[in-house]
PDB file of N, CA and C in Angstrom:
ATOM      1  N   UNK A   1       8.847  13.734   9.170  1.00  0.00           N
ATOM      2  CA  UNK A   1       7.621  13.137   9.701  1.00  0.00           C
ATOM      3  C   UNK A   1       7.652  11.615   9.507  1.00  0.00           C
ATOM      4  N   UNK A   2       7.285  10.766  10.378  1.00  0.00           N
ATOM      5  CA  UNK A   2       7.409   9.362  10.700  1.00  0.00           C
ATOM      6  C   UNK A   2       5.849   8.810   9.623  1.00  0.00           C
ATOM      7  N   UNK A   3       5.994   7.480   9.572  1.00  0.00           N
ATOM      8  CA  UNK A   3       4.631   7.613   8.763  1.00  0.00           C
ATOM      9  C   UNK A   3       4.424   6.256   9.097  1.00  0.00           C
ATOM     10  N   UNK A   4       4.734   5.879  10.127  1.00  0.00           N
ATOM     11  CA  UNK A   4       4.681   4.602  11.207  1.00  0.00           C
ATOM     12  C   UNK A   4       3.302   4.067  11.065  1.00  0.00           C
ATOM     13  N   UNK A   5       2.456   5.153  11.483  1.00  0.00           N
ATOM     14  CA  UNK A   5       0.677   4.812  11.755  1.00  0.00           C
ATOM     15  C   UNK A   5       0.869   4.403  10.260  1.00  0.00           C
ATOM     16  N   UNK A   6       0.636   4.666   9.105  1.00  0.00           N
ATOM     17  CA  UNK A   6       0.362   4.565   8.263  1.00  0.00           C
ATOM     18  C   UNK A   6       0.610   3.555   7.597  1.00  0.00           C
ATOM     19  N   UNK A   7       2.095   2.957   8.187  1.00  0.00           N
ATOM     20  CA  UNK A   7       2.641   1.770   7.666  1.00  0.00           C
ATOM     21  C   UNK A   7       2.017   0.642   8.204  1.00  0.00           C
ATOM     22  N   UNK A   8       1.360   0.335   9.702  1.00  0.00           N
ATOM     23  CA  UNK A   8       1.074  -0.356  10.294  1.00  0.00           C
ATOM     24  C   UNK A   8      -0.315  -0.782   9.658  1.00  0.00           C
ATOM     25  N   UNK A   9      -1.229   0.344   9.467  1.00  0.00           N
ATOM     26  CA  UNK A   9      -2.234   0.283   9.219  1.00  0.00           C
ATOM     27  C   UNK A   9      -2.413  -0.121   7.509  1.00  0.00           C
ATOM     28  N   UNK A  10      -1.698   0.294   7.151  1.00  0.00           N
ATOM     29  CA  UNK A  10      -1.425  -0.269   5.483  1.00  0.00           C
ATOM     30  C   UNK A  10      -1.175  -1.997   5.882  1.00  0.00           C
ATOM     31  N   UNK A  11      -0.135  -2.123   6.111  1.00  0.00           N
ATOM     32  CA  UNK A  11      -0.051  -3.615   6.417  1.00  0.00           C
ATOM     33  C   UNK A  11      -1.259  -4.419   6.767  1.00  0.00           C
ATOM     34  N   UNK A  12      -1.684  -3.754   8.260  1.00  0.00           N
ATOM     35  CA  UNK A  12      -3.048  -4.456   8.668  1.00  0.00           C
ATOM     36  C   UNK A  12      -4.078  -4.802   7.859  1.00  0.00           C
ATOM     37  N   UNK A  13      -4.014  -3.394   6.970  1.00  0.00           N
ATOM     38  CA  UNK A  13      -5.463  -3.663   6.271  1.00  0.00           C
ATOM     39  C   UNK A  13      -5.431  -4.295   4.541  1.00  0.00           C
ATOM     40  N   UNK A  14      -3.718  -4.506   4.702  1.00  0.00           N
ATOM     41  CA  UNK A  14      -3.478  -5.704   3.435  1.00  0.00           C
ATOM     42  C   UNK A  14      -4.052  -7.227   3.600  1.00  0.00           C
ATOM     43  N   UNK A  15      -3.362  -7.091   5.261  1.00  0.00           N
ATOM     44  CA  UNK A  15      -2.997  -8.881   5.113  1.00  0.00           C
ATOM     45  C   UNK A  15      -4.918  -9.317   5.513  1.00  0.00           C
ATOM     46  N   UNK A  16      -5.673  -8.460   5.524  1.00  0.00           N
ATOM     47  CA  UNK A  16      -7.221  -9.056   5.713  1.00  0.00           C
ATOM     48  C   UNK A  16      -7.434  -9.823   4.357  1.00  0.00           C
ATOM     49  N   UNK A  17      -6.673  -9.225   3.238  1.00  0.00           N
ATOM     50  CA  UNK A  17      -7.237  -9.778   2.296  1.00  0.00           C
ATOM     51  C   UNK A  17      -5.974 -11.304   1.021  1.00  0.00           C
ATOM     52  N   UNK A  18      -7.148 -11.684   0.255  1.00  0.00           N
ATOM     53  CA  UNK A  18      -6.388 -13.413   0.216  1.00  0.00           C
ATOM     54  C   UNK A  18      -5.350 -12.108  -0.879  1.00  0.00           C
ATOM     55  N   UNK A  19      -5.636 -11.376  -2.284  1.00  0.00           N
ATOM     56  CA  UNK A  19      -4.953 -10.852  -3.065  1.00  0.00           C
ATOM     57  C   UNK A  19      -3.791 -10.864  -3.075  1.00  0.00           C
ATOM     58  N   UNK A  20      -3.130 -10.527  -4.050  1.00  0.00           N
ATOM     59  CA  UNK A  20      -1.477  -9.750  -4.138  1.00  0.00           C
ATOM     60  C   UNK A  20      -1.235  -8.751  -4.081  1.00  0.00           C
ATOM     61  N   UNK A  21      -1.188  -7.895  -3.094  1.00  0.00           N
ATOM     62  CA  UNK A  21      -1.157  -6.501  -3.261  1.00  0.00           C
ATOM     63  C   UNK A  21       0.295  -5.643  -2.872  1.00  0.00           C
ATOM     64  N   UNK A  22       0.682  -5.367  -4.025  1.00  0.00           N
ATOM     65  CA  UNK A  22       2.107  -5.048  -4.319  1.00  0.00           C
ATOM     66  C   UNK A  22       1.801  -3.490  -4.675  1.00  0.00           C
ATOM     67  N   UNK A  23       3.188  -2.748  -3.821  1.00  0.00           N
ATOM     68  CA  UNK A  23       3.304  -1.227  -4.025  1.00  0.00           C
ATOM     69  C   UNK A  23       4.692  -1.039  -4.697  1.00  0.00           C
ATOM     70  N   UNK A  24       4.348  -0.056  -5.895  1.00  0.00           N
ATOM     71  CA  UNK A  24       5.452   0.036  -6.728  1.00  0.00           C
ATOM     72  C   UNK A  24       5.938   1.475  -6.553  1.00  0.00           C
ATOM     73  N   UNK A  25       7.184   1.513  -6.247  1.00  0.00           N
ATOM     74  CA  UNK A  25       7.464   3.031  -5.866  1.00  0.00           C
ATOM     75  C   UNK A  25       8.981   3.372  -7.062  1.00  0.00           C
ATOM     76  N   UNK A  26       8.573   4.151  -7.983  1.00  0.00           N
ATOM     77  CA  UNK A  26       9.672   4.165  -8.643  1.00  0.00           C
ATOM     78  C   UNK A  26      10.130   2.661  -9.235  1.00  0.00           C
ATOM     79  N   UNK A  27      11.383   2.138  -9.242  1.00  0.00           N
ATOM     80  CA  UNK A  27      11.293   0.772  -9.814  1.00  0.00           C
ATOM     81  C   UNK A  27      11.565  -0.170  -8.726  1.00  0.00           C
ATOM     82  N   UNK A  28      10.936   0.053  -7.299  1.00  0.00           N
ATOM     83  CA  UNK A  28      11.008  -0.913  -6.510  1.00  0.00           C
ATOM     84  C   UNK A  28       9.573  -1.386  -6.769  1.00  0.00           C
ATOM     85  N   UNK A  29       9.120  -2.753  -5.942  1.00  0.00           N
ATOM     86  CA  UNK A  29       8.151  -3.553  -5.947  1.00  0.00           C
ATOM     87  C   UNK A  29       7.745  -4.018  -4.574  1.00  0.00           C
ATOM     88  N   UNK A  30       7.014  -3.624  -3.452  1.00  0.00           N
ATOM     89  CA  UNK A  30       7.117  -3.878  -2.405  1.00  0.00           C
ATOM     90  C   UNK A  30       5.779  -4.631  -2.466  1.00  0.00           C
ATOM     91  N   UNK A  31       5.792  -5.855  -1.308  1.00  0.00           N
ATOM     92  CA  UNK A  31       4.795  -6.311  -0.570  1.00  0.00           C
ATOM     93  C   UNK A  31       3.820  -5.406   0.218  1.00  0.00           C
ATOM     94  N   UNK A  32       2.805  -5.003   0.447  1.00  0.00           N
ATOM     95  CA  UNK A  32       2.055  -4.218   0.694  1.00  0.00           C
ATOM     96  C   UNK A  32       1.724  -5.308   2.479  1.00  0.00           C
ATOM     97  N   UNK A  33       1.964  -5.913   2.287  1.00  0.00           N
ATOM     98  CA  UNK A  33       1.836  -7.346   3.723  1.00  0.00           C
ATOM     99  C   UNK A  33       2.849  -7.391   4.423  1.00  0.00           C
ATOM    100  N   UNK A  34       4.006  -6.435   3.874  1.00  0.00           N
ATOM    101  CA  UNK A  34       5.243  -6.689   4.771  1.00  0.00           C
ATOM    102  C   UNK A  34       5.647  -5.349   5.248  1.00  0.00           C
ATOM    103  N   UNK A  35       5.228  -4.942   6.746  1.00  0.00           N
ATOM    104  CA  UNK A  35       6.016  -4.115   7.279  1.00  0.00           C
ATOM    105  C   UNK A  35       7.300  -3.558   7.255  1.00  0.00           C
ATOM    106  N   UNK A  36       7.904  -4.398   6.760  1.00  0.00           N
ATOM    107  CA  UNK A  36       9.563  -4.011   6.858  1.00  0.00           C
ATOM    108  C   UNK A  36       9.462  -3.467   5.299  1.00  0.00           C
ATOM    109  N   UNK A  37       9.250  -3.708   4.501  1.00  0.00           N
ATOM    110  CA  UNK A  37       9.495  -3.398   2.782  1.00  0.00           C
ATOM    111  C   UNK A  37       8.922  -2.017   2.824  1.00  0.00           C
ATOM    112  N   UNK A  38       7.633  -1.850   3.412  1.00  0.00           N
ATOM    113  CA  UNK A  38       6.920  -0.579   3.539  1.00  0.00           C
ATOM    114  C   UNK A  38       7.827   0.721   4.277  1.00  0.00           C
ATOM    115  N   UNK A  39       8.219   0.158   5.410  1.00  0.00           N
ATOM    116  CA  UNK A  39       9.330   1.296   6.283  1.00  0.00           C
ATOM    117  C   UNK A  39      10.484   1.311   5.261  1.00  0.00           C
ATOM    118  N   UNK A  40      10.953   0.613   3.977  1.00  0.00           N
ATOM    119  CA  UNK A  40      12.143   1.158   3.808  1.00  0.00           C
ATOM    120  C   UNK A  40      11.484   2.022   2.291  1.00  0.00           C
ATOM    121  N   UNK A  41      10.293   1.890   2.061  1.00  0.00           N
ATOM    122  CA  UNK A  41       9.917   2.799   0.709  1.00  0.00           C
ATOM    123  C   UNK A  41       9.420   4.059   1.138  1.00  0.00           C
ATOM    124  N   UNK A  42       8.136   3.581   1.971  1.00  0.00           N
ATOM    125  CA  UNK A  42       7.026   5.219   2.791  1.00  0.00           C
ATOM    126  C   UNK A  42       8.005   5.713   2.970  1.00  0.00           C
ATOM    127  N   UNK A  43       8.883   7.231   2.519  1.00  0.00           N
ATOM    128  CA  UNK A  43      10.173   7.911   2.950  1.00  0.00           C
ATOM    129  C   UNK A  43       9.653   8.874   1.791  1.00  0.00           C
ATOM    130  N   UNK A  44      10.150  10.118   2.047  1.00  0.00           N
ATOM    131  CA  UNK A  44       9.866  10.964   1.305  1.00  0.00           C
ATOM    132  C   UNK A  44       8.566  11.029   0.076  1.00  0.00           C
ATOM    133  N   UNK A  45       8.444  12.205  -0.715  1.00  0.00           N
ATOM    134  CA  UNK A  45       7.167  12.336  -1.029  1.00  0.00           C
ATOM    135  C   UNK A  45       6.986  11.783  -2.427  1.00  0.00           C
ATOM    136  N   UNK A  46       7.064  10.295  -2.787  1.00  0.00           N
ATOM    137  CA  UNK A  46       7.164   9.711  -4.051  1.00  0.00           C
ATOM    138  C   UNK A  46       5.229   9.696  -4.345  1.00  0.00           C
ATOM    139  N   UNK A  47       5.458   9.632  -5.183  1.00  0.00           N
ATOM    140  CA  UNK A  47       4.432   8.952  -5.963  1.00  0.00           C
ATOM    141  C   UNK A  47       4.095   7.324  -5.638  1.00  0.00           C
ATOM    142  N   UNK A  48       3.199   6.350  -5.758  1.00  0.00           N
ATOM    143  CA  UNK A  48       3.193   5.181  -5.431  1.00  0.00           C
ATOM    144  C   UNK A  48       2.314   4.640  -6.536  1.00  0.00           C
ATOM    145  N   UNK A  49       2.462   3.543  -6.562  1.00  0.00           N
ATOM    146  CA  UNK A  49       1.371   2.779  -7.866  1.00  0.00           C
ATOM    147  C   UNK A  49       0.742   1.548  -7.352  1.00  0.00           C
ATOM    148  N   UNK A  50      -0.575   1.009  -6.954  1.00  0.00           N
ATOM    149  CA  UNK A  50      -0.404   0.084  -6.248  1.00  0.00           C
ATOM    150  C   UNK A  50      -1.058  -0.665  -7.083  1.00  0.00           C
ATOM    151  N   UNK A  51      -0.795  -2.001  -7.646  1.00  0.00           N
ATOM    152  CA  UNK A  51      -1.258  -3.238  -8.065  1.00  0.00           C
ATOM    153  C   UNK A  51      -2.095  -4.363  -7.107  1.00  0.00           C
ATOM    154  N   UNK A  52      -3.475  -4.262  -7.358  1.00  0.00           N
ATOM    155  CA  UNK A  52      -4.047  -5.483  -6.731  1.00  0.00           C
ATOM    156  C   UNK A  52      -4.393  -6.971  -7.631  1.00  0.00           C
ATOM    157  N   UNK A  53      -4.087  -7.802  -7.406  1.00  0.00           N
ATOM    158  CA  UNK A  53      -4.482  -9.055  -8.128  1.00  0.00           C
ATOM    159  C   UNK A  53      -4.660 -10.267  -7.328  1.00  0.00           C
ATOM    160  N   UNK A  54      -5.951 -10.783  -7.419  1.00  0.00           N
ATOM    161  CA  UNK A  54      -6.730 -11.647  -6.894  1.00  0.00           C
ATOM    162  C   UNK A  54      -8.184 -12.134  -6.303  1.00  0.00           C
ATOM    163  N   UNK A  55      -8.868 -12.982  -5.907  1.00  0.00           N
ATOM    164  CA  UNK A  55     -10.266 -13.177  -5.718  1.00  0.00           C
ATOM    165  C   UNK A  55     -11.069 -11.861  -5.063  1.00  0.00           C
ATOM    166  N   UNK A  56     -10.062 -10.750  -3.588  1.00  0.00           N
ATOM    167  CA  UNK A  56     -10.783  -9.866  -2.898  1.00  0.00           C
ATOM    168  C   UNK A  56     -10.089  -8.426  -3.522  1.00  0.00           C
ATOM    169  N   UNK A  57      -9.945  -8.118  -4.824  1.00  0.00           N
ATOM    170  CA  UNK A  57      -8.986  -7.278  -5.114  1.00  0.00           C
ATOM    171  C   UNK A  57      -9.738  -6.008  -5.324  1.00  0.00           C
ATOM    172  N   UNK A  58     -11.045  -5.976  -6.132  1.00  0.00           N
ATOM    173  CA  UNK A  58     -11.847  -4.636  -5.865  1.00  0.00           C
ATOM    174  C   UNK A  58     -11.682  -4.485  -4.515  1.00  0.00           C
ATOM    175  N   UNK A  59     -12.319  -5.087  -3.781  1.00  0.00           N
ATOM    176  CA  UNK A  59     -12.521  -4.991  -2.179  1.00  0.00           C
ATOM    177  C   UNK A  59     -11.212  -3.915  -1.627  1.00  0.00           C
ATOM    178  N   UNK A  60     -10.224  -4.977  -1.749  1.00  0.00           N
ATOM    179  CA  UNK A  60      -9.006  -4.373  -1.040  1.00  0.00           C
ATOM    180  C   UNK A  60      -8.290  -2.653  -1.657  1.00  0.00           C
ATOM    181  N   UNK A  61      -8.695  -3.090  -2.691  1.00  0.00           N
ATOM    182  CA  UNK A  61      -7.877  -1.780  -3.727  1.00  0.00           C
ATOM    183  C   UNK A  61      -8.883  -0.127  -3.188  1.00  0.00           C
ATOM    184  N   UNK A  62     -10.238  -0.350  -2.698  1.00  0.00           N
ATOM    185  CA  UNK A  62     -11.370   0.499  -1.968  1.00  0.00           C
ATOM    186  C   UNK A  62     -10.620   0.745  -0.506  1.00  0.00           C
ATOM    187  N   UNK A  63     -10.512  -0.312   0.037  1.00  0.00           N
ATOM    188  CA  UNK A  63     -10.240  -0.252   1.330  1.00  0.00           C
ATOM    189  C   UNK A  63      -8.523   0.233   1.611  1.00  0.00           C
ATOM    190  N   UNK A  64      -7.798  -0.150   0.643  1.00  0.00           N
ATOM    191  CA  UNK A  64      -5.656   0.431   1.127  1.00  0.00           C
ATOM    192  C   UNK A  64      -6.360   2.117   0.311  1.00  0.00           C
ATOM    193  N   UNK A  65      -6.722   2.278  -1.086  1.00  0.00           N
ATOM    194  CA  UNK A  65      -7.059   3.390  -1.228  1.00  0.00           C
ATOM    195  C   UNK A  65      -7.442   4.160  -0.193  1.00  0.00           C
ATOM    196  N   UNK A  66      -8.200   4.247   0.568  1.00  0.00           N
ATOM    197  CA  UNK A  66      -8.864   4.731   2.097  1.00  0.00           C
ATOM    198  C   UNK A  66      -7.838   5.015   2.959  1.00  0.00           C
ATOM    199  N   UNK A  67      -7.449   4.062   3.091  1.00  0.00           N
ATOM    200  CA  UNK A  67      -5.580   4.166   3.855  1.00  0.00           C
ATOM    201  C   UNK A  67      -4.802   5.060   3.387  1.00  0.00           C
ATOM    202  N   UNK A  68      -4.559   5.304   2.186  1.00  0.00           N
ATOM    203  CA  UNK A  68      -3.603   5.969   1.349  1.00  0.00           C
ATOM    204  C   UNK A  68      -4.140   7.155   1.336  1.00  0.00           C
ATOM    205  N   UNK A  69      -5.276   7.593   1.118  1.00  0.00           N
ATOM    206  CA  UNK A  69      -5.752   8.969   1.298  1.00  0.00           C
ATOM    207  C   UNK A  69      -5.687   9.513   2.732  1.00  0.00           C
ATOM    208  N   UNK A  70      -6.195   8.634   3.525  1.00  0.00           N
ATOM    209  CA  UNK A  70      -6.014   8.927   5.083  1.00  0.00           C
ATOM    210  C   UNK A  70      -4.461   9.658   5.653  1.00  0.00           C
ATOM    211  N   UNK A  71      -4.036   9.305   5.041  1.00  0.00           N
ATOM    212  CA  UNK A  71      -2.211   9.319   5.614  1.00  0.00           C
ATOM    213  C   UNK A  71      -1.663  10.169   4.558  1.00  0.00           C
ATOM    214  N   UNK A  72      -2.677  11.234   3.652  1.00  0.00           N
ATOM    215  CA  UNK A  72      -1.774  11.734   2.610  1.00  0.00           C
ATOM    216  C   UNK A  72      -0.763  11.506   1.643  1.00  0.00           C
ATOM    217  N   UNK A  73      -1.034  10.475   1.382  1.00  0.00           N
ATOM    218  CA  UNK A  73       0.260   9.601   0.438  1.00  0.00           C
ATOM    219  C   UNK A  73      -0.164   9.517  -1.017  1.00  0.00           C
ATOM    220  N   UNK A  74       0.789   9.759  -1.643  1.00  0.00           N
ATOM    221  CA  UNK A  74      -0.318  10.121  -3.306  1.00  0.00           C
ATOM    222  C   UNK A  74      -0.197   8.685  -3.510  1.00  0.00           C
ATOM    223  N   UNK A  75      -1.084   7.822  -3.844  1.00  0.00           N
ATOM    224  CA  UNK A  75      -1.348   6.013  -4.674  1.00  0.00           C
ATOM    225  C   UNK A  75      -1.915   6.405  -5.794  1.00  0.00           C
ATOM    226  N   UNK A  76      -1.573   5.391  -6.859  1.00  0.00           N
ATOM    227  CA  UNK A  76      -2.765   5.438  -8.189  1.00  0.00           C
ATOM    228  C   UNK A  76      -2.955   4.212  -7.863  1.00  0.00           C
ATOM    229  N   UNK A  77      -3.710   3.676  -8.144  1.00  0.00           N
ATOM    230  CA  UNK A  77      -4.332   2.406  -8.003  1.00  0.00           C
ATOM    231  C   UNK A  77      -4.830   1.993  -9.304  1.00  0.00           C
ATOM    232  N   UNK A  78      -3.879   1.087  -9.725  1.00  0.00           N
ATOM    233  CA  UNK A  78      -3.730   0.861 -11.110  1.00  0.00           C
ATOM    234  C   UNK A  78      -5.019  -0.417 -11.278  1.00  0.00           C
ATOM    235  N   UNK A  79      -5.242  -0.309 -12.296  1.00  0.00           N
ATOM    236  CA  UNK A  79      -6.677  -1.756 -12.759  1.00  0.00           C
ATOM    237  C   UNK A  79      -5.494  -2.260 -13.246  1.00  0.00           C
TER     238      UNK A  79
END
């Protein structure tokens, strides 16, 4: 299963915000803003950890959470 929508829309609904929002999959560290980093992690059924840090970071960490549930993807969304 492709998880394309999911990647796009993850991206989209990163780069709205000013934060750092980095997805940690195992001991990679991906940009959550960069399409390409996302297509080479979203792959099979990992676990994900996502780190937000910055001025809109509650905000955003509510809103990719939303994303991440939407698309079935397990996130913890670390404080």
């Amino acid at each position: 299963m492709s998880n394309n929508a999911a990647i796009v829309e993850l991206s989209q609904t990163a780069n709205k915000f000013r934060s750092s929002i980095v997805l940690q999959a195992e001991n990679k560290y991906i940009d959550v803003k960069s399409i390409l980093g996302l297509f080479t992690t979203l792959v099979g059924n990992h676990s994900y950890e996502l780190h937000v840090h910055g001025p809109d970071a509650e905000e955003a960490k509510k809103e990719l959470a939303a994303v991440f549930s939407k698309h079935n993807l397990n996130v913890k969304v670390v404080d």
